[in-house]
PDB file of N, CA and C in Angstrom:
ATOM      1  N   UNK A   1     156.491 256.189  14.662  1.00  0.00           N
ATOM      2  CA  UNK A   1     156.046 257.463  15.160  1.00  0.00           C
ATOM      3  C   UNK A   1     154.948 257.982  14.261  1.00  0.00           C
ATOM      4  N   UNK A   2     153.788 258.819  15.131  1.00  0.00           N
ATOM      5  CA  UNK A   2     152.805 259.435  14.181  1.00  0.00           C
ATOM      6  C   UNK A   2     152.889 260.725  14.304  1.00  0.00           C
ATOM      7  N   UNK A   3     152.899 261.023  13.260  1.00  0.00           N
ATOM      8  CA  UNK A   3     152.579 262.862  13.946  1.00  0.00           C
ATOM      9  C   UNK A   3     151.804 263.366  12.649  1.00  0.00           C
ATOM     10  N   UNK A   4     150.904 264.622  13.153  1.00  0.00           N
ATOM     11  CA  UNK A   4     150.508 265.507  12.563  1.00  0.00           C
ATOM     12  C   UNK A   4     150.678 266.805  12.643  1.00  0.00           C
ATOM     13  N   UNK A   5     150.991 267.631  11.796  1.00  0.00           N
ATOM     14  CA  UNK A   5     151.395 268.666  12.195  1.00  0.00           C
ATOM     15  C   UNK A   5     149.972 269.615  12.349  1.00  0.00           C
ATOM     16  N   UNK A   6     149.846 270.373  13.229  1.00  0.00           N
ATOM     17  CA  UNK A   6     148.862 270.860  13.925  1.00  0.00           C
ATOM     18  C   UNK A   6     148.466 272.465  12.602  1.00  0.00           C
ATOM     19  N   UNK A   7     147.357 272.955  12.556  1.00  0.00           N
ATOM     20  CA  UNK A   7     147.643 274.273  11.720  1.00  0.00           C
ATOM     21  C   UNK A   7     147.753 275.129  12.526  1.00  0.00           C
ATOM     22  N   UNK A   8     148.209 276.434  12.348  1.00  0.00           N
ATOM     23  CA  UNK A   8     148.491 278.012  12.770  1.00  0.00           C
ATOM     24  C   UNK A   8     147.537 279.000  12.637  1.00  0.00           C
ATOM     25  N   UNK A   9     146.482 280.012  13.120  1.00  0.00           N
ATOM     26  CA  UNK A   9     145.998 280.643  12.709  1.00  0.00           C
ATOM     27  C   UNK A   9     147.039 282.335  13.602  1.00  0.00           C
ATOM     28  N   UNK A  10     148.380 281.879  14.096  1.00  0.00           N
ATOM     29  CA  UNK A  10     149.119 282.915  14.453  1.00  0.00           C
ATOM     30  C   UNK A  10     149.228 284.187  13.395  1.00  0.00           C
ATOM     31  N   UNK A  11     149.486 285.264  14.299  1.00  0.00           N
ATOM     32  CA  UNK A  11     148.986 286.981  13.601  1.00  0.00           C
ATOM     33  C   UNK A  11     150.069 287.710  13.881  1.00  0.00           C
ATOM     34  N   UNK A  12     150.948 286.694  15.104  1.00  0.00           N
ATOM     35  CA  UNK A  12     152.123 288.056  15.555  1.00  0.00           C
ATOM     36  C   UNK A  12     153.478 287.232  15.890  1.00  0.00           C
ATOM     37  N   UNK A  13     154.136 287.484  15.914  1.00  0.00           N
ATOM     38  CA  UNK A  13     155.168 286.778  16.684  1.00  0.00           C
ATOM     39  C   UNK A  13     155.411 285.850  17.546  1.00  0.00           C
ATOM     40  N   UNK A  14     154.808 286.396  18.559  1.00  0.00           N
ATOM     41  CA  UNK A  14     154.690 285.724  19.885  1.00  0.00           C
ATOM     42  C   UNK A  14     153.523 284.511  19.743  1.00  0.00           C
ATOM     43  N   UNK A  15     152.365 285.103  18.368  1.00  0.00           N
ATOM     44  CA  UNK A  15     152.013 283.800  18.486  1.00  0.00           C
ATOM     45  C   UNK A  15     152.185 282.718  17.971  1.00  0.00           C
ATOM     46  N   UNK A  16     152.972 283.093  16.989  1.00  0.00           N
ATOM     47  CA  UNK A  16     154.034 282.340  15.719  1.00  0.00           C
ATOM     48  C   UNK A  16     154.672 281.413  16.787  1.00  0.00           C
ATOM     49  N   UNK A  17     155.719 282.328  17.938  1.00  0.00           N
ATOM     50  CA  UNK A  17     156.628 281.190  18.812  1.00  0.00           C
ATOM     51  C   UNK A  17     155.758 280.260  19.683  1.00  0.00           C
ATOM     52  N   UNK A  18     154.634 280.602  20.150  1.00  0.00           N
ATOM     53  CA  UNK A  18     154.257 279.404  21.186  1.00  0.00           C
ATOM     54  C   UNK A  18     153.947 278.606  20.339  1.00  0.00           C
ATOM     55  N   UNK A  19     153.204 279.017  19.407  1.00  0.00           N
ATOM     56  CA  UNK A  19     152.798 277.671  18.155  1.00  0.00           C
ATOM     57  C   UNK A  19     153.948 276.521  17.691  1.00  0.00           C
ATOM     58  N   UNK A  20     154.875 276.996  17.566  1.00  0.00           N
ATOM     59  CA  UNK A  20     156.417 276.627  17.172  1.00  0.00           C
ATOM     60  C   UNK A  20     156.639 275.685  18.912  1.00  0.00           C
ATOM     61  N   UNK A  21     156.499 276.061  19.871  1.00  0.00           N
ATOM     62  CA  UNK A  21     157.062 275.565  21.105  1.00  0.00           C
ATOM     63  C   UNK A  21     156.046 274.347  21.271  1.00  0.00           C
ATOM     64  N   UNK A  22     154.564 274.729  20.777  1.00  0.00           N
ATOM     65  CA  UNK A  22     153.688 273.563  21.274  1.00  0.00           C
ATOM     66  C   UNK A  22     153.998 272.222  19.887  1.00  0.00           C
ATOM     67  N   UNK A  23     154.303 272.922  18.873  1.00  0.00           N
ATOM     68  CA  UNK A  23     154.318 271.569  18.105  1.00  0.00           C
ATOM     69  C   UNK A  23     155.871 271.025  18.348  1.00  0.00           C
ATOM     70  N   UNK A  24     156.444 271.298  18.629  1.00  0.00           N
ATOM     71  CA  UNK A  24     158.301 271.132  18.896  1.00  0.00           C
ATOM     72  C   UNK A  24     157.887 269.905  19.929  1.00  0.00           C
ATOM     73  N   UNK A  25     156.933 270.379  21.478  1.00  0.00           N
ATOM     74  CA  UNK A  25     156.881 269.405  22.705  1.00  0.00           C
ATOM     75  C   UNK A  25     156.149 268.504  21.868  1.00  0.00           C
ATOM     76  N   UNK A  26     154.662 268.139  20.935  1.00  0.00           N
ATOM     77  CA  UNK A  26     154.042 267.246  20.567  1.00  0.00           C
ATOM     78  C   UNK A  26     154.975 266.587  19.553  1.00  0.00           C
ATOM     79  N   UNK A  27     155.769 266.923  18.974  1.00  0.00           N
ATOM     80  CA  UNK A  27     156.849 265.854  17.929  1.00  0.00           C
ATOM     81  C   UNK A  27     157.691 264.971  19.371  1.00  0.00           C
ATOM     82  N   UNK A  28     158.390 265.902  20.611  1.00  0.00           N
ATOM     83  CA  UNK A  28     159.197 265.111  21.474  1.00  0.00           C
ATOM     84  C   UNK A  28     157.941 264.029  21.598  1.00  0.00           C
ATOM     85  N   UNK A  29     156.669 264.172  22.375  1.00  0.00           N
ATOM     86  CA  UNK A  29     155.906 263.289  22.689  1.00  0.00           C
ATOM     87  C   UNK A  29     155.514 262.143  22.090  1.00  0.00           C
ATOM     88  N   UNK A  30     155.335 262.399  20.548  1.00  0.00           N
ATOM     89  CA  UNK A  30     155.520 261.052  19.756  1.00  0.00           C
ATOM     90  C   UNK A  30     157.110 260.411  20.008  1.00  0.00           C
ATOM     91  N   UNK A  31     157.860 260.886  19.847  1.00  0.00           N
ATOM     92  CA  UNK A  31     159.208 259.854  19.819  1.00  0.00           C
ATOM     93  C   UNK A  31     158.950 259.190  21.017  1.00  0.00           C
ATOM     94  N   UNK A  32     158.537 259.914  22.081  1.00  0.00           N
ATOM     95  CA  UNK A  32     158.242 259.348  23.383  1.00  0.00           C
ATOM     96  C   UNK A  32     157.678 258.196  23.632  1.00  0.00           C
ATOM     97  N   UNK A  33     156.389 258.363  23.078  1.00  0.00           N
ATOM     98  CA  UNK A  33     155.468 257.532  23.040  1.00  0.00           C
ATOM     99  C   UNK A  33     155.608 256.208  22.275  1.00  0.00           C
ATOM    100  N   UNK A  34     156.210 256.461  21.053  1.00  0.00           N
ATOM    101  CA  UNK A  34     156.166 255.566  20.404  1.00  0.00           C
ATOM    102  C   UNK A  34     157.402 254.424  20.727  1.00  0.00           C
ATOM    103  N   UNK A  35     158.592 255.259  20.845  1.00  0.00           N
ATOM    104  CA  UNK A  35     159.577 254.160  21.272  1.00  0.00           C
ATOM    105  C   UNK A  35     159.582 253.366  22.745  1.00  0.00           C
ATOM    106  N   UNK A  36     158.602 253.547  23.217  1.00  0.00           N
ATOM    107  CA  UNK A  36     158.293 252.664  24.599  1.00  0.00           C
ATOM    108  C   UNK A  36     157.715 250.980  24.260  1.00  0.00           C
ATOM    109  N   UNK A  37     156.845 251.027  22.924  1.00  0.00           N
ATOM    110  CA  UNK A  37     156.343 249.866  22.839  1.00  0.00           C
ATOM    111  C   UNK A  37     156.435 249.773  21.044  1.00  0.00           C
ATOM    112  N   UNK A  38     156.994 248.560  21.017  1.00  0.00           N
ATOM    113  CA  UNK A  38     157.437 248.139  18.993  1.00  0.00           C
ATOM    114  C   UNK A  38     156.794 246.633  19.152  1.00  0.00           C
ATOM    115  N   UNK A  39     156.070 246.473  17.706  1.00  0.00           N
ATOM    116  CA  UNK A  39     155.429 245.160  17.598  1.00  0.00           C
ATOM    117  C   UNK A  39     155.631 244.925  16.070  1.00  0.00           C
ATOM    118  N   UNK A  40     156.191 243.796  15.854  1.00  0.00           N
ATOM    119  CA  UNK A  40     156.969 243.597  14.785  1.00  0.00           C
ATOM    120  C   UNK A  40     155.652 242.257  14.617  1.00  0.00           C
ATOM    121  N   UNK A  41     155.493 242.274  13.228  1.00  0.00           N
ATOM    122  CA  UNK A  41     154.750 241.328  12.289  1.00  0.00           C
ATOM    123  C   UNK A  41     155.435 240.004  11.859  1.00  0.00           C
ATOM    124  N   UNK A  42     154.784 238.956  12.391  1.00  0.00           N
ATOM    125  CA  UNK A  42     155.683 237.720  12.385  1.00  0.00           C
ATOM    126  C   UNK A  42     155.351 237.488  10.644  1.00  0.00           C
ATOM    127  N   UNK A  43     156.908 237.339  10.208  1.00  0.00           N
ATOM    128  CA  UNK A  43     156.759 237.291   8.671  1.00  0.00           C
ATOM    129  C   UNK A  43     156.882 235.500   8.554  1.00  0.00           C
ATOM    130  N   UNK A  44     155.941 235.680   7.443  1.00  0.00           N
ATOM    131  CA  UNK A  44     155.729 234.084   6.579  1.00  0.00           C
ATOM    132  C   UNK A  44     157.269 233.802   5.411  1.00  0.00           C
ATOM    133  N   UNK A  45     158.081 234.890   5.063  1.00  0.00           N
ATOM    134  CA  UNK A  45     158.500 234.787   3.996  1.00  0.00           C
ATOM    135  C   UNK A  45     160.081 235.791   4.407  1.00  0.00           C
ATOM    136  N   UNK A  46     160.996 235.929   4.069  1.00  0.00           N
ATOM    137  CA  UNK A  46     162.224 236.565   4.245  1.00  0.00           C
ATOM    138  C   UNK A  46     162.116 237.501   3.392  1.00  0.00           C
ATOM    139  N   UNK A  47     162.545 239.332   4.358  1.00  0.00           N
ATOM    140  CA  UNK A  47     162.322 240.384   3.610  1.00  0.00           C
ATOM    141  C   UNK A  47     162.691 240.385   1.701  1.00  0.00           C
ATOM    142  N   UNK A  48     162.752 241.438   1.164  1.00  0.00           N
ATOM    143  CA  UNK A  48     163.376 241.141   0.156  1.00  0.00           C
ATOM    144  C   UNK A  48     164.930 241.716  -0.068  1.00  0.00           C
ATOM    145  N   UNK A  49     165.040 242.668   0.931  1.00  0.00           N
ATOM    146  CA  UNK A  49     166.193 243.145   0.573  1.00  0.00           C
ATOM    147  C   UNK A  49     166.456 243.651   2.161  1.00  0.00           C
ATOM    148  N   UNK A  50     167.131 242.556   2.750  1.00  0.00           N
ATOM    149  CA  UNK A  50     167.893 242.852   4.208  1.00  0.00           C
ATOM    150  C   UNK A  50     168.496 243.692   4.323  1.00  0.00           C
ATOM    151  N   UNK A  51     168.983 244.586   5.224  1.00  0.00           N
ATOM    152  CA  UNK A  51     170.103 245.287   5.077  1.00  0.00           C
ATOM    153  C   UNK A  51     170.442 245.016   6.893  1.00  0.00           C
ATOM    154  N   UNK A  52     171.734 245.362   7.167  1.00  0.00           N
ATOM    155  CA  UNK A  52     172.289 245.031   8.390  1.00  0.00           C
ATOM    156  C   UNK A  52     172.229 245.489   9.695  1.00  0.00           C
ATOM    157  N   UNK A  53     171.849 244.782  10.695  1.00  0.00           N
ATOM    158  CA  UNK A  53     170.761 245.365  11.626  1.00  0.00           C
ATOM    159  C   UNK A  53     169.466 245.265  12.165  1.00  0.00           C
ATOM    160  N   UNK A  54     168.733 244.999  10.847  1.00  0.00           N
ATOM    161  CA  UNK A  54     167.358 244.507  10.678  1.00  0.00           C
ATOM    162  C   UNK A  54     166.774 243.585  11.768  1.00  0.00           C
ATOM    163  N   UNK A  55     165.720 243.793  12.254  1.00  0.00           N
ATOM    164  CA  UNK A  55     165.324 242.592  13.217  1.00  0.00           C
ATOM    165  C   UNK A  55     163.997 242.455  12.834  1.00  0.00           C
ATOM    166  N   UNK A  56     163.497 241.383  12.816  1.00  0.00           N
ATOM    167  CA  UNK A  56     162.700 240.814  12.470  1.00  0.00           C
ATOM    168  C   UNK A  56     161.894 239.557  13.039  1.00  0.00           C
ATOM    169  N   UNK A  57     160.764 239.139  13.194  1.00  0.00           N
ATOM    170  CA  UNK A  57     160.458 237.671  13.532  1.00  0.00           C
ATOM    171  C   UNK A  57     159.340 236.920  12.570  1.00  0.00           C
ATOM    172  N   UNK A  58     160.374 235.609  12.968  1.00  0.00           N
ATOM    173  CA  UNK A  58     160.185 235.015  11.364  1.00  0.00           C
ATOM    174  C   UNK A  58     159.059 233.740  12.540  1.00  0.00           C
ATOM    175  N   UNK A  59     158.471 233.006  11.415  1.00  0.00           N
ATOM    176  CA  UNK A  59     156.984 232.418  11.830  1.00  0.00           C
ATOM    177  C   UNK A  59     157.535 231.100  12.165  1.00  0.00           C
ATOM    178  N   UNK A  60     158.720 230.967  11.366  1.00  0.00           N
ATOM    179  CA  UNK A  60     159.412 229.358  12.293  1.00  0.00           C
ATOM    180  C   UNK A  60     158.861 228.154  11.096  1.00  0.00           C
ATOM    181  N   UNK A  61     157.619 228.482  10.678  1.00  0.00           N
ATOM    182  CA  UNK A  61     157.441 227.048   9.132  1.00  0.00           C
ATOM    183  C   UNK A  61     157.545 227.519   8.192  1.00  0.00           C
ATOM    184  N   UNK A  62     156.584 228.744   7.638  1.00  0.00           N
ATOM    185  CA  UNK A  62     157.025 228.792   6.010  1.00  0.00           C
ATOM    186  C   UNK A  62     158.000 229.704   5.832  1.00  0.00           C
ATOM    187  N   UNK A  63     159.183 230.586   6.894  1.00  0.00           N
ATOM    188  CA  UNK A  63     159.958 230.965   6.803  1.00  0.00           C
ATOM    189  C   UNK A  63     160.990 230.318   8.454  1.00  0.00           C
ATOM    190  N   UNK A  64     162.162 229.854   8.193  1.00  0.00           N
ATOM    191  CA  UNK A  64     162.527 229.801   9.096  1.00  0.00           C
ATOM    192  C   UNK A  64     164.306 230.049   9.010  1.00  0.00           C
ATOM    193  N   UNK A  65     164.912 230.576   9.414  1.00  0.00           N
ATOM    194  CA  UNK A  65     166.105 231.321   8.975  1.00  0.00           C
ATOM    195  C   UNK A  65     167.218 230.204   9.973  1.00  0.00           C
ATOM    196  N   UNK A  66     166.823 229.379  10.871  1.00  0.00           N
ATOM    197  CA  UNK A  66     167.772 228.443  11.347  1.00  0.00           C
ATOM    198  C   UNK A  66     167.573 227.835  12.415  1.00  0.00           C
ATOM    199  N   UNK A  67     166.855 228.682  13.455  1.00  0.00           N
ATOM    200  CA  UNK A  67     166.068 228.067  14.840  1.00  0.00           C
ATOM    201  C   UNK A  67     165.004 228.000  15.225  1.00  0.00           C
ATOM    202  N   UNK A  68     164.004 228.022  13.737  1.00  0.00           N
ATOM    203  CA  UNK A  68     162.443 228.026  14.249  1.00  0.00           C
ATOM    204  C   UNK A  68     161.813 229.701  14.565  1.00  0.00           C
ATOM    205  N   UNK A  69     160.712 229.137  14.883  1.00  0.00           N
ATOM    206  CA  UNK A  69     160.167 230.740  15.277  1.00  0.00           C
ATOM    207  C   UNK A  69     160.432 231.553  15.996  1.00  0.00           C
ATOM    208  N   UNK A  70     161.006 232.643  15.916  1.00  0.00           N
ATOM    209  CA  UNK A  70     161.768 233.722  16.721  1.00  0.00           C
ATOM    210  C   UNK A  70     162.028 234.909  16.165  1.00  0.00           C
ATOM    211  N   UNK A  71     162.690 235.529  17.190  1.00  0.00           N
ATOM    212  CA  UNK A  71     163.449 237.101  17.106  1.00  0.00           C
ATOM    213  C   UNK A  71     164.218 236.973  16.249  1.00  0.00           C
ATOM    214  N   UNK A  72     165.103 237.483  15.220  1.00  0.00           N
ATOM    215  CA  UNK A  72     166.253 237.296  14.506  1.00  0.00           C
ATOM    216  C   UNK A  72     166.687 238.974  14.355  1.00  0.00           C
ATOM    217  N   UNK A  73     167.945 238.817  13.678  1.00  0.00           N
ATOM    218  CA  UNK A  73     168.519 240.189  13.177  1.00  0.00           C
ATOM    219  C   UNK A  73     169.743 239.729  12.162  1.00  0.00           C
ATOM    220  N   UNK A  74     169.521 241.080  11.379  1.00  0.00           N
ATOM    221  CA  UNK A  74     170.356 240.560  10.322  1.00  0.00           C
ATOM    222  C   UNK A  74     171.702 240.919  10.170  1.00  0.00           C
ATOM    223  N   UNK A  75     173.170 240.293   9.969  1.00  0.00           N
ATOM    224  CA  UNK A  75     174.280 240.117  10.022  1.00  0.00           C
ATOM    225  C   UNK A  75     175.202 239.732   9.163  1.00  0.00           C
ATOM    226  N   UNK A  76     176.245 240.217   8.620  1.00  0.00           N
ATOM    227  CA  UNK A  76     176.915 239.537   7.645  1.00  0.00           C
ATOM    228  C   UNK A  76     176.661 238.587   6.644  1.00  0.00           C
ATOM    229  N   UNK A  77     175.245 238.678   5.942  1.00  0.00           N
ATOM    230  CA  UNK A  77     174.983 238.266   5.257  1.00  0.00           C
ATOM    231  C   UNK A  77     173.961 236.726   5.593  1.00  0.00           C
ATOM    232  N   UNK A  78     173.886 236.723   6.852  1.00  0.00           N
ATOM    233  CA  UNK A  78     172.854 235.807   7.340  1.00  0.00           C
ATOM    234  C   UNK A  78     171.802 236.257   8.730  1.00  0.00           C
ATOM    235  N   UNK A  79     171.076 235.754   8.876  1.00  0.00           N
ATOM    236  CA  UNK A  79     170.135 236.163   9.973  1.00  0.00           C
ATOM    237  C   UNK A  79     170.369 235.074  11.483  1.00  0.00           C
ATOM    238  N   UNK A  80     170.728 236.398  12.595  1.00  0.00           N
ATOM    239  CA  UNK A  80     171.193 235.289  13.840  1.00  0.00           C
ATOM    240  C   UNK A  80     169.725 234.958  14.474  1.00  0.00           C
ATOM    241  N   UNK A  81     169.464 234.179  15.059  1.00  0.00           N
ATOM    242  CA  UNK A  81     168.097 234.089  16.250  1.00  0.00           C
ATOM    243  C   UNK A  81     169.075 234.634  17.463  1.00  0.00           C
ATOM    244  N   UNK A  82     167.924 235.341  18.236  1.00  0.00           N
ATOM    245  CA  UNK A  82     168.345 236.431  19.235  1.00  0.00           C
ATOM    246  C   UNK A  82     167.344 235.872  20.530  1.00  0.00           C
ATOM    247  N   UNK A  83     165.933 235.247  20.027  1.00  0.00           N
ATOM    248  CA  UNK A  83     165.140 234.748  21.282  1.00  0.00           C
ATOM    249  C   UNK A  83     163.736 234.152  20.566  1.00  0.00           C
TER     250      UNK A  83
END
């Protein structure tokens, strides 16, 4: 997600709240936006510090975690291929 937070030149209340309402909808719009499309960096090398959950895609030669180049995620202490 990207966001920037927008500045205020509000004087009163009311313009304090729409300011507050328009950056509230532009934060929903990034989550929006962003979680529609994820592009993960095919790694050469295994993170350094996995933690569980993790998904990742590994390049299949100078890293390959068990089935070649693919999707993986990380699990009980090893990485499954997923696709």
């Amino acid at each position: 997600m990207s966001f920037l937070p927008s500045s205020t030149s509000a004087t009163t209340v009311a313009d304090l709240r729409t300011w507050v309402s328009n950056e509230l909808n532009r934060v929903s719009n990034a989550f929006t936006t962003s979680a529609q499309t994820t592009t993960l960096p095919v790694l050469t090398v295994p993170p350094a510090k996995p933690q569980i959950g993790q998904v990742v895609f590994a390049d299949g030669t100078d890293w390959n975690p068990s089935s070649g180049r693919g999707l993986y995620y990380y699990d009980n202490g090893g990485w499954v291929h997923i696709a």
